[in-house]
C-alpha atoms as a PDB file:
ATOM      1  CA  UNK A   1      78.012 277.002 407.003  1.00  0.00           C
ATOM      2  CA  UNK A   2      74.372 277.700 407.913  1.00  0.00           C
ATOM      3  CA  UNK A   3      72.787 280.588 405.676  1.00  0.00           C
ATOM      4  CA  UNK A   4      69.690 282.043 405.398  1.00  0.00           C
ATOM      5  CA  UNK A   5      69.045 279.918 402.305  1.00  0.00           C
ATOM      6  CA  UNK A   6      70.069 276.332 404.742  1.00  0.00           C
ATOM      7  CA  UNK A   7      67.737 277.890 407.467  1.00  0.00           C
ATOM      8  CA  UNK A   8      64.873 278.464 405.242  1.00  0.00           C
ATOM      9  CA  UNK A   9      65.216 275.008 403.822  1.00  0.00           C
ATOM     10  CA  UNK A  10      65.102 273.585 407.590  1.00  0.00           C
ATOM     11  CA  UNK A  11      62.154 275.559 408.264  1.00  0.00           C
ATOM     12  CA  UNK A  12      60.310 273.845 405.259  1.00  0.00           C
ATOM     13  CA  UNK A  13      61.534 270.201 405.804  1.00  0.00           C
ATOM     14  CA  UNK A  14      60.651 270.849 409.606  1.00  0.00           C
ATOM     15  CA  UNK A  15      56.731 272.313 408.276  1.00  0.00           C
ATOM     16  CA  UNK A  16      56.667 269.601 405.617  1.00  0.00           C
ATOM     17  CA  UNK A  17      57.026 266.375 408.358  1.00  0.00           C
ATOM     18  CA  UNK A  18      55.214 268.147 410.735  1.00  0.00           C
ATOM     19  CA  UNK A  19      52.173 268.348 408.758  1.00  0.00           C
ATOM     20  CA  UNK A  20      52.853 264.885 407.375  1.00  0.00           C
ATOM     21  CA  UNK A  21      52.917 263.469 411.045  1.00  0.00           C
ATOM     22  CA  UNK A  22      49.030 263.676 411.435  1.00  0.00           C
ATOM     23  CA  UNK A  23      49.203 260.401 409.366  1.00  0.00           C
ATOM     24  CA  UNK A  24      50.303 258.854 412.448  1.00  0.00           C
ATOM     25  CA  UNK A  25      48.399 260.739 414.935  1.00  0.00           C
ATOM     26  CA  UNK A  26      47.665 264.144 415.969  1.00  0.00           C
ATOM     27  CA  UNK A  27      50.646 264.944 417.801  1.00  0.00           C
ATOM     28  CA  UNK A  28      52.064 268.530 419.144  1.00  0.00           C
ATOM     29  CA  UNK A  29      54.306 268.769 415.647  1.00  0.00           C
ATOM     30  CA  UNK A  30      51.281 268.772 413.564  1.00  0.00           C
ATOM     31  CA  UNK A  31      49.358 271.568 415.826  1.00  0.00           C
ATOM     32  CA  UNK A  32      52.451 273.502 415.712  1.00  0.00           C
ATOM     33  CA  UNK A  33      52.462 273.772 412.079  1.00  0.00           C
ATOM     34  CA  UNK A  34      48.828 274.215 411.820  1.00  0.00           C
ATOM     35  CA  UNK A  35      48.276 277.119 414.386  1.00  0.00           C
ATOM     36  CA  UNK A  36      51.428 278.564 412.268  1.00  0.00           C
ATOM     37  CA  UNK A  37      49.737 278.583 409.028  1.00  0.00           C
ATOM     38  CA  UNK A  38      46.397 279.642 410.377  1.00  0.00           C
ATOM     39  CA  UNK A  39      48.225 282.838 412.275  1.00  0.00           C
ATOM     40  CA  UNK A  40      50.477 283.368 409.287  1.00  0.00           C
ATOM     41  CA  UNK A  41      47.884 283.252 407.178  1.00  0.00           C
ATOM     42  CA  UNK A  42      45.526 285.414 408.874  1.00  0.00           C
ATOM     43  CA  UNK A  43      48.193 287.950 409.780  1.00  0.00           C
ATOM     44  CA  UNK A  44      49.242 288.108 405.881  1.00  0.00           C
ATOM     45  CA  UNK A  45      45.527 288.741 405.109  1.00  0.00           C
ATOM     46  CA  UNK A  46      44.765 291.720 407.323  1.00  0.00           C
ATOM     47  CA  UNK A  47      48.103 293.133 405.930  1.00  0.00           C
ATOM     48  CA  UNK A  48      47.879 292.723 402.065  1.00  0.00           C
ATOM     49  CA  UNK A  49      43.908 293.801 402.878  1.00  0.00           C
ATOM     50  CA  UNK A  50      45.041 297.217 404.706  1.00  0.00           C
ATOM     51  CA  UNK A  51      47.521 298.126 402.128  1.00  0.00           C
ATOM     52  CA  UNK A  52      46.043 297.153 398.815  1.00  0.00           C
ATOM     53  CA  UNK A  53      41.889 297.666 399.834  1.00  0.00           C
ATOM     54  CA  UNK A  54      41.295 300.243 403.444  1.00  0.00           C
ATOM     55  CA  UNK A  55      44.225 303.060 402.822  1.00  0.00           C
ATOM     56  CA  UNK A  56      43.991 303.300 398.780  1.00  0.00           C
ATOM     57  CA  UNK A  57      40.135 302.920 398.313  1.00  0.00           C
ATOM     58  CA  UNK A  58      38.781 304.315 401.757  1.00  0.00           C
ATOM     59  CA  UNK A  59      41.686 306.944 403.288  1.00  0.00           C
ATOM     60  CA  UNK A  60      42.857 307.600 399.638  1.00  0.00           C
ATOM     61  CA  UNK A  61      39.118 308.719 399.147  1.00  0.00           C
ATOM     62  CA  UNK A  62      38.516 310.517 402.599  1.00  0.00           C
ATOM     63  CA  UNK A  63      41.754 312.658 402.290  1.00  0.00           C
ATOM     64  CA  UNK A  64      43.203 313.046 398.803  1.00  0.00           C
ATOM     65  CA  UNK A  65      46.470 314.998 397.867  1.00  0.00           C
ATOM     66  CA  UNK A  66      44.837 317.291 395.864  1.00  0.00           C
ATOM     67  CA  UNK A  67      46.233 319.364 393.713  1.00  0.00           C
ATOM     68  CA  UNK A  68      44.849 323.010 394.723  1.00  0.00           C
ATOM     69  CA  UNK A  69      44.277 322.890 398.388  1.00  0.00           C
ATOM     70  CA  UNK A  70      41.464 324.581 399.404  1.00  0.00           C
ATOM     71  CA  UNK A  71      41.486 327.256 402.129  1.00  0.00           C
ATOM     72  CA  UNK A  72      37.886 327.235 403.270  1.00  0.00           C
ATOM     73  CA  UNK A  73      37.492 326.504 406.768  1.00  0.00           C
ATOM     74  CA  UNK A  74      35.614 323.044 406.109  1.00  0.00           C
ATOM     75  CA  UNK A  75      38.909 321.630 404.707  1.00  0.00           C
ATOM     76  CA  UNK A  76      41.228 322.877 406.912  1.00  0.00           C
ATOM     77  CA  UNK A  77      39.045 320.731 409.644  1.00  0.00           C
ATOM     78  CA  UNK A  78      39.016 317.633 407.645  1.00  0.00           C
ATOM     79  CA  UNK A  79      42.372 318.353 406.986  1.00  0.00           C
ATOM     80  CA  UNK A  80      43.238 318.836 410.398  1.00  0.00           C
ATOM     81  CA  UNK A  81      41.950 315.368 411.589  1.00  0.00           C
ATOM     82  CA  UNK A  82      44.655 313.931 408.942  1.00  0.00           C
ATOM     83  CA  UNK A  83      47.314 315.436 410.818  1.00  0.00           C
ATOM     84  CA  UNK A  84      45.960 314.814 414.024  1.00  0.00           C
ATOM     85  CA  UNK A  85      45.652 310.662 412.631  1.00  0.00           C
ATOM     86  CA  UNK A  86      49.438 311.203 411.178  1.00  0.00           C
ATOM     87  CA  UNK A  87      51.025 313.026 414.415  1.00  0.00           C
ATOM     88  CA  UNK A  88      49.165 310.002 416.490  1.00  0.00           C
ATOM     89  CA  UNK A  89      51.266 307.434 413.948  1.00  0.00           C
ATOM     90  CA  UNK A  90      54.428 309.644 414.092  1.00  0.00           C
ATOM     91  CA  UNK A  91      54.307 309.586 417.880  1.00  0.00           C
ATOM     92  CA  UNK A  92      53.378 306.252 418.587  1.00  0.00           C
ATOM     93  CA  UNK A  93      54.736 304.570 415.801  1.00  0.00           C
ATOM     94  CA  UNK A  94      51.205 302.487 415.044  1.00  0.00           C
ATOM     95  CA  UNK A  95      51.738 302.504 411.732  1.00  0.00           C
ATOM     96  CA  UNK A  96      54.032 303.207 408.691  1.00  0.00           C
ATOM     97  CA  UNK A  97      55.255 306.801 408.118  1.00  0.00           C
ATOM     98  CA  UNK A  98      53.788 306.216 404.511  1.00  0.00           C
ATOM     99  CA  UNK A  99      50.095 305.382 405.757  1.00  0.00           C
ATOM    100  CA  UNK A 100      49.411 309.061 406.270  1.00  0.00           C
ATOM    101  CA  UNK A 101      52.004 310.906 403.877  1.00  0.00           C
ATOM    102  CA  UNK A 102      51.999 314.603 404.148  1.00  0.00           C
ATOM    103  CA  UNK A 103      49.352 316.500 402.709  1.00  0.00           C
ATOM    104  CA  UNK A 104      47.223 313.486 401.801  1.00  0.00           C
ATOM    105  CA  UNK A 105      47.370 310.281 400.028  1.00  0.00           C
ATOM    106  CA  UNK A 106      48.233 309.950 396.468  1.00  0.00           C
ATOM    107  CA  UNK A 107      45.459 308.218 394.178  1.00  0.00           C
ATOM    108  CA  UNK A 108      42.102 310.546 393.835  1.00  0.00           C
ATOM    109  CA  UNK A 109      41.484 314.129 392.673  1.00  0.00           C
ATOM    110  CA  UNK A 110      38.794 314.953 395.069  1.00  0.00           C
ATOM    111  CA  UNK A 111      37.069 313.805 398.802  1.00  0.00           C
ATOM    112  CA  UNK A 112      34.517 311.246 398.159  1.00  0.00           C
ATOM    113  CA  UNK A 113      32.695 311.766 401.636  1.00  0.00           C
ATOM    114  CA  UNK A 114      30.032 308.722 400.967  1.00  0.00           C
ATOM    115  CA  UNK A 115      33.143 306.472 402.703  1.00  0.00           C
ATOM    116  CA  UNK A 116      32.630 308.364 405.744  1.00  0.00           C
ATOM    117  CA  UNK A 117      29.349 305.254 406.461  1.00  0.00           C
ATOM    118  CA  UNK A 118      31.989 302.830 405.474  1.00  0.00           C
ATOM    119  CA  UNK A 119      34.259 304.213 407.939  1.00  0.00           C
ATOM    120  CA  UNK A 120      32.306 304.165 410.589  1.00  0.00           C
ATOM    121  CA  UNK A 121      30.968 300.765 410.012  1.00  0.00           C
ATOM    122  CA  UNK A 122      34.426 299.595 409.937  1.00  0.00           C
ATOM    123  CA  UNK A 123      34.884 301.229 413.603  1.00  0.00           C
ATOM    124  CA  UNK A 124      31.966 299.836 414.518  1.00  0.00           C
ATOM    125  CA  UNK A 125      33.223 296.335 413.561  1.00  0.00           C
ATOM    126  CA  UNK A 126      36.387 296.552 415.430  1.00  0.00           C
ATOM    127  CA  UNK A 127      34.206 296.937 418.689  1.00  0.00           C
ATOM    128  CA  UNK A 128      33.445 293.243 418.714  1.00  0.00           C
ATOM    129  CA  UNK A 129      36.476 293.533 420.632  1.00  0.00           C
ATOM    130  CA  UNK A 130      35.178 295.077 423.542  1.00  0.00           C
ATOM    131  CA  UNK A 131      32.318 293.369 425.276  1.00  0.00           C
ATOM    132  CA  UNK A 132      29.930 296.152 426.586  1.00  0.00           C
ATOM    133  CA  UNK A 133      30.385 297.865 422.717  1.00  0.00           C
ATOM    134  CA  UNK A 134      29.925 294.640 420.836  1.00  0.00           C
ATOM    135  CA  UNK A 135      26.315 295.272 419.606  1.00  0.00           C
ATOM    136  CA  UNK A 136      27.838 297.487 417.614  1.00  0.00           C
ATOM    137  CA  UNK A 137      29.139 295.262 415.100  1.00  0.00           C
ATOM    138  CA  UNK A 138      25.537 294.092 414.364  1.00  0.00           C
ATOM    139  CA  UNK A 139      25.178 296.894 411.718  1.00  0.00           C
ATOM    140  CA  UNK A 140      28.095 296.392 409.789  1.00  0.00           C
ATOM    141  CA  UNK A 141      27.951 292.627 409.388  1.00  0.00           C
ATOM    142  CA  UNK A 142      23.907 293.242 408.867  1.00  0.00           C
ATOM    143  CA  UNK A 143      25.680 295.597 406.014  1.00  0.00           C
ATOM    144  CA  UNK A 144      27.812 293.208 404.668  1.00  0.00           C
ATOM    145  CA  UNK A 145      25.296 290.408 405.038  1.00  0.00           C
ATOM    146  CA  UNK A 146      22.526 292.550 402.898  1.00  0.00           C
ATOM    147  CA  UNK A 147      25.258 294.300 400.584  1.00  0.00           C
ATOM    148  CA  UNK A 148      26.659 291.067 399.617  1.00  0.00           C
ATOM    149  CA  UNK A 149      23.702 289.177 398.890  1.00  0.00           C
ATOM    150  CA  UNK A 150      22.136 291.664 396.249  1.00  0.00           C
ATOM    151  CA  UNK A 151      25.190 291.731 394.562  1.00  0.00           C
ATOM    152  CA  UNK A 152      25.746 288.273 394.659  1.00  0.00           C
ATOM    153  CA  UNK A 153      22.336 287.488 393.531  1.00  0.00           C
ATOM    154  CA  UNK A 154      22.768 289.360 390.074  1.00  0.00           C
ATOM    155  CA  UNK A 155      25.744 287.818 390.008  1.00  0.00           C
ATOM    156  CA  UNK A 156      24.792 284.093 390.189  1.00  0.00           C
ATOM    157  CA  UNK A 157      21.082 285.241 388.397  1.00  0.00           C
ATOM    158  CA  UNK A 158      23.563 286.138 384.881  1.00  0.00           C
ATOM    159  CA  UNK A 159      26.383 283.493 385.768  1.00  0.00           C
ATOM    160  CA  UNK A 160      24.153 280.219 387.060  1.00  0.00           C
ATOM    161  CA  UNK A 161      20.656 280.772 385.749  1.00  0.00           C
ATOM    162  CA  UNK A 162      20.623 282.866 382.864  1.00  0.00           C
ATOM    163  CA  UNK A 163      24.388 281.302 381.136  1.00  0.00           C
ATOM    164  CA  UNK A 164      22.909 278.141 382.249  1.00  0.00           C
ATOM    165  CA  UNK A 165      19.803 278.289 380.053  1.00  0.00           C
ATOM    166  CA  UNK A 166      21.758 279.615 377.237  1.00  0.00           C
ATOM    167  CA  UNK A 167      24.522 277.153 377.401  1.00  0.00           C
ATOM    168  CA  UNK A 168      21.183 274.230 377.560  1.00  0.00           C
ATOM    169  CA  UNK A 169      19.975 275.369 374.358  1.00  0.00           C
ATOM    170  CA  UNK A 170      20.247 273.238 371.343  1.00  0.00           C
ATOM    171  CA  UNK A 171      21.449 275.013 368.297  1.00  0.00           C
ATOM    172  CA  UNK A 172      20.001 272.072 365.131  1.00  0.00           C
ATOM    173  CA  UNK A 173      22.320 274.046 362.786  1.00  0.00           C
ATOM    174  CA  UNK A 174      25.527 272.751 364.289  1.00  0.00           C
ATOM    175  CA  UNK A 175      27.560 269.617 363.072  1.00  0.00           C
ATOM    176  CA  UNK A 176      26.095 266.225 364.960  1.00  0.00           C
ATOM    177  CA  UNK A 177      28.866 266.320 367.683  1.00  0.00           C
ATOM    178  CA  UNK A 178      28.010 269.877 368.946  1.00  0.00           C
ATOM    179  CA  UNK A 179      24.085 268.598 368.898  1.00  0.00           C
ATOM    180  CA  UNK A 180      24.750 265.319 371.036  1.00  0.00           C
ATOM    181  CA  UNK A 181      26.628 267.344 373.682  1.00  0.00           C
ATOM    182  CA  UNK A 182      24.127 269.865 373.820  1.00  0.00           C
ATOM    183  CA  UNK A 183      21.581 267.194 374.332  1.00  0.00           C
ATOM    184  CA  UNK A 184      23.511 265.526 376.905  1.00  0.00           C
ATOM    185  CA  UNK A 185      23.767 268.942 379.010  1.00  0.00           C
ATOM    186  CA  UNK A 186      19.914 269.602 378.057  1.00  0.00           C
ATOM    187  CA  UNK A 187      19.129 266.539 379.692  1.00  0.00           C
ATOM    188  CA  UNK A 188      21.714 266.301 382.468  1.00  0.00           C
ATOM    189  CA  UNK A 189      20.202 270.198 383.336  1.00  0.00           C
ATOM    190  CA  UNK A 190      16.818 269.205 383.571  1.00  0.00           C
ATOM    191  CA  UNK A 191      16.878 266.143 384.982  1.00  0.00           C
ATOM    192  CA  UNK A 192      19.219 267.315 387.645  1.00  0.00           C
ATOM    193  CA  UNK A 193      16.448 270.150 388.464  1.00  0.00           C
ATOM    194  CA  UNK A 194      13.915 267.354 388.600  1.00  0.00           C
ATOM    195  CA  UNK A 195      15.555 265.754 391.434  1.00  0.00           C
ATOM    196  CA  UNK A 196      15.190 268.920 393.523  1.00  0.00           C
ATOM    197  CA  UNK A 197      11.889 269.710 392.760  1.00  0.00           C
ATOM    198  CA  UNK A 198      10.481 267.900 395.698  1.00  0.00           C
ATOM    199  CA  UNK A 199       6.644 269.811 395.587  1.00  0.00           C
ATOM    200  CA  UNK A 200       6.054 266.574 393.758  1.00  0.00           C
ATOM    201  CA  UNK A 201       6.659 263.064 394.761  1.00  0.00           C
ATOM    202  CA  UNK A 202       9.601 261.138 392.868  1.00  0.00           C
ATOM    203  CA  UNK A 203       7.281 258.471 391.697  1.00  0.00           C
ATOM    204  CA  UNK A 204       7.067 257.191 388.041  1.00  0.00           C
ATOM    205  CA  UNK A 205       8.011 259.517 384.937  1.00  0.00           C
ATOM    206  CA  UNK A 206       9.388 262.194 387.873  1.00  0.00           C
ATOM    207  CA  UNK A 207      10.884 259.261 389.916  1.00  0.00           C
ATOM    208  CA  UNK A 208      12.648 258.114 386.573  1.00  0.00           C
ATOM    209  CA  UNK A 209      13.723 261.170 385.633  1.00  0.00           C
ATOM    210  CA  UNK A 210      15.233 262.180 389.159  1.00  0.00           C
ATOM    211  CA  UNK A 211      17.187 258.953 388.779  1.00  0.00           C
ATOM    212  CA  UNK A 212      19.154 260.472 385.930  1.00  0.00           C
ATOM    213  CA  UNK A 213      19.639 263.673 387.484  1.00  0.00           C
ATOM    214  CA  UNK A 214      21.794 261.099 390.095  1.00  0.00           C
ATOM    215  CA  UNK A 215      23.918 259.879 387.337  1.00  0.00           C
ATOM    216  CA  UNK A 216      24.458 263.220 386.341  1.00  0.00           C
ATOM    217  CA  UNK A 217      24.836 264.706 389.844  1.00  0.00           C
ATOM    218  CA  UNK A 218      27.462 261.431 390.778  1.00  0.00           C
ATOM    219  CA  UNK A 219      29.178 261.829 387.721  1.00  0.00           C
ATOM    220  CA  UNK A 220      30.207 265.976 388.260  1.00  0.00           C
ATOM    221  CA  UNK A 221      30.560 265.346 392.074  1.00  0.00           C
ATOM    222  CA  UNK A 222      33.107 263.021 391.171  1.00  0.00           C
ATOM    223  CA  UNK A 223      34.996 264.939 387.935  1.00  0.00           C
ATOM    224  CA  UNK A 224      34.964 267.648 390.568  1.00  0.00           C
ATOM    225  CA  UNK A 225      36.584 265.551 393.384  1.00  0.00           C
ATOM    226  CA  UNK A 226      39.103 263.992 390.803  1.00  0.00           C
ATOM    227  CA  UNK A 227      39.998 267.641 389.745  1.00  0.00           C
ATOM    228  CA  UNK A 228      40.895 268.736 393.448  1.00  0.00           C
ATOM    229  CA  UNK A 229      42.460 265.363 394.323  1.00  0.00           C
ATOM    230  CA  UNK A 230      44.625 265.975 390.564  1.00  0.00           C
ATOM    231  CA  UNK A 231      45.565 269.621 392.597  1.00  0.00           C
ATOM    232  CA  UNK A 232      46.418 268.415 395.739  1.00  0.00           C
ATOM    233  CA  UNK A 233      48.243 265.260 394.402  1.00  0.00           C
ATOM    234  CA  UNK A 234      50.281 268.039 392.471  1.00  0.00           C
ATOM    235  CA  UNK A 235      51.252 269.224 395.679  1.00  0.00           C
ATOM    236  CA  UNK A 236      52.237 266.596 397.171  1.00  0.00           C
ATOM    237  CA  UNK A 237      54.605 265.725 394.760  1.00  0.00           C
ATOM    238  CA  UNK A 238      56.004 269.323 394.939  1.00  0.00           C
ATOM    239  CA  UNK A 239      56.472 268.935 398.480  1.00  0.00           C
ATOM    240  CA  UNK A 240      58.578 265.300 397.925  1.00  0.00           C
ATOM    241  CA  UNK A 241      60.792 266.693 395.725  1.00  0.00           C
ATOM    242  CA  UNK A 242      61.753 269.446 397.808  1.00  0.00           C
ATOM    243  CA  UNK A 243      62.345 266.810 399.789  1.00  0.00           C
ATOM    244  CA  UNK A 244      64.290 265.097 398.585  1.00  0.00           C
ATOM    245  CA  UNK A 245      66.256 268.156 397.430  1.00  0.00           C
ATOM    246  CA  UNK A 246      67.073 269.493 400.452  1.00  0.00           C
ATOM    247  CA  UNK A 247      68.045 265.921 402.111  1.00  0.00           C
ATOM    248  CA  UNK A 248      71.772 266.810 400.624  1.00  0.00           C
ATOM    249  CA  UNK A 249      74.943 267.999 401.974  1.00  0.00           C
ATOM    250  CA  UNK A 250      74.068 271.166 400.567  1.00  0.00           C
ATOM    251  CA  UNK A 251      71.262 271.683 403.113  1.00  0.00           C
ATOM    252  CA  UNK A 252      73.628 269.177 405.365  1.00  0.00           C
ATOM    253  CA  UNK A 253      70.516 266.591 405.007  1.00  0.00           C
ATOM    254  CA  UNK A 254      68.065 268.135 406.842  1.00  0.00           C
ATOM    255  CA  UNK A 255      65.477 265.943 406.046  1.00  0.00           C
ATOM    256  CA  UNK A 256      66.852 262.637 406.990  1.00  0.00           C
ATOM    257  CA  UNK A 257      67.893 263.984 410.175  1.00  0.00           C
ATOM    258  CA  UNK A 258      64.464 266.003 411.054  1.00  0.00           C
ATOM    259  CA  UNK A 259      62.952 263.020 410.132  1.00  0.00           C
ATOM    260  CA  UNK A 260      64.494 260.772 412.728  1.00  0.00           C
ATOM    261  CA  UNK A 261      64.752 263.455 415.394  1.00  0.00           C
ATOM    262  CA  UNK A 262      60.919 263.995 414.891  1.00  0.00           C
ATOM    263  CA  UNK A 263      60.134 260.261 414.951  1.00  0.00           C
ATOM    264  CA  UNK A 264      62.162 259.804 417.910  1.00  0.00           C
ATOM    265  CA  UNK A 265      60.386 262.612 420.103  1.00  0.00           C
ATOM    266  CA  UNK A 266      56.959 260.973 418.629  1.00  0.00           C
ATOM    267  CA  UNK A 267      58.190 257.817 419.855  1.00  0.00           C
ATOM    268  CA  UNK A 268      58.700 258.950 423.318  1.00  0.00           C
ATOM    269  CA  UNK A 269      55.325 261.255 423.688  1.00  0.00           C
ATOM    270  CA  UNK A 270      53.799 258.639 422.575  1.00  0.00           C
ATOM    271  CA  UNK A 271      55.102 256.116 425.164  1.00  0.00           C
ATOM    272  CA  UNK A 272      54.446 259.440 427.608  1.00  0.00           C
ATOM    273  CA  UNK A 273      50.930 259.884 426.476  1.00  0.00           C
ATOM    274  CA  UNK A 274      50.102 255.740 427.013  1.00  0.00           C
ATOM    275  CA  UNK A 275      51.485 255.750 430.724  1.00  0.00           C
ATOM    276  CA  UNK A 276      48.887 258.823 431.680  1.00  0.00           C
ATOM    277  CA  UNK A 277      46.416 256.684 429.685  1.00  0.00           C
ATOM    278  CA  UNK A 278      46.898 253.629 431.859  1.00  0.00           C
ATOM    279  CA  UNK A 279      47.366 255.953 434.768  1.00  0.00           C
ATOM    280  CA  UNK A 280      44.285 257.887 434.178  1.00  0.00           C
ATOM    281  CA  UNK A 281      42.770 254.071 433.971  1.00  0.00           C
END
């Protein structure tokens, strides 16, 4: 009897072969599955994003549940634009009834009114949907854009440059094997900064030197590529042994029979797609 657990395994078998059918060519089964994942993924994102990063950290700061409302006339306005935001949601139904919980959202003790700019830039992003308004969205990626690389700056100046050099010194007080390594990433450091120093040209000592900074260069390119091909190799075999789990009468062999319903249909769009070849010819 089909279950939610049988369907869910026919699902994955189904994803599985589909993605594995780009092997053979680049078929309507592998787009399927890809334009899945990208939507799924994207729509996951923007969800997990809006609950765990815009309502806690910006409306959370905007309008607090605080703990002694204040009756001055300034907060029953800002106030009064929460309601108005959670009547819209109660009578529309945009959103969850817990996005705008009465009296404010749970999390901060007072209004932090600085997020009002990130607000607005937010709003001003969102009008790269509309054509004639699109300009708009120049400040708040110029924001991002200028925001990000300061910060990210500092942090690759203490996490690239600065741990770098420290991690290139040689400490002579160490046992023999800690000096040889460090010498080895002394060398491999410099001589991998020769090779982009190109104000000079790579011509005896600095030509000689650049050449080592290859070996070094080829030799982490490749540890690095090994690592990732170790990950996805990993996955692969994850992926065969689910497999060849669910091809059982458990999951009433789903993958033997997706696979030969799936190579039959490739079969015949691929015979299809060679007659409108030789048609189009």
């Amino acid at each position: 009897m089909f279950n939610i657990e049988v369907i869910s395994a026919w699902i994955a078998v189904f994803l599985t072969l589909s993605i594995f059918s780009y092997l053979y060519d680049d078929n309507p089964f592998y787009k399927a599955a890809e334009h899945l994942f990208i939507g799924i993924s994207a729509g996951y994102g923007v969800v997990i994003a809006f609950w765990q990063q815009v309502r806690p950290n910006l409306f959370g700061r905007l309008w607090p549940k605080l703990e002694e409302n204040s009756e001055s006339l300034f907060n029953q306005f800002w106030y009064g634009i929460y309601e108005i935001l959670n009547q819209f949601n109660t009578l529309f139904g945009v959103f969850d009834r817990s996005v705008f919980p009465e009296g404010g959202i749970d999390g901060y003790d007072s209004i932090r009114f600085i997020y009002i700019i990130p607000f607005i830039l937010g709003i001003f992003m969102l009008m790269r949907l509309i054509p004639s308004l699109g300009w708009l969205a120049r400040w708040s990626i110029a924001y991002i854009v200028g925001m990000a690389a300061g910060l990210r700056f500092y942090g690759f100046l203490n996490s690239d440059i600065l741990l770098q050099i420290k991690a290139s010194t040689i400490d002579l007080s160490s046992d023999w094997g800690t000096i040889i390594n460090s010498i080895i990433v002394f060398v491999g450091t410099l001589t991998g900064l020769i090779y982009f120093f190109f104000s000079k040209e790579h011509t005896g000592v600095v030509g000689r030197l650049s050449k080592i900074g290859i070996y070094f260069l080829m030799i982490k390119f490749g540890a690095s590529f090994g690592f990732a091909v170790m990950g996805r190799i990993s996955l692969l075999i994850g992926r065969i042994k689910a497999l060849e789990t669910y091809n059982s009468a458990e999951y009433y062999y789903s993958t033997i029979f997706l696979l030969i319903l799936m190579t039959s249909i490739l079969i015949f769009w691929t015979y299809k797609k060679n007659n409108r070849e030789q048609l189009d010819i």
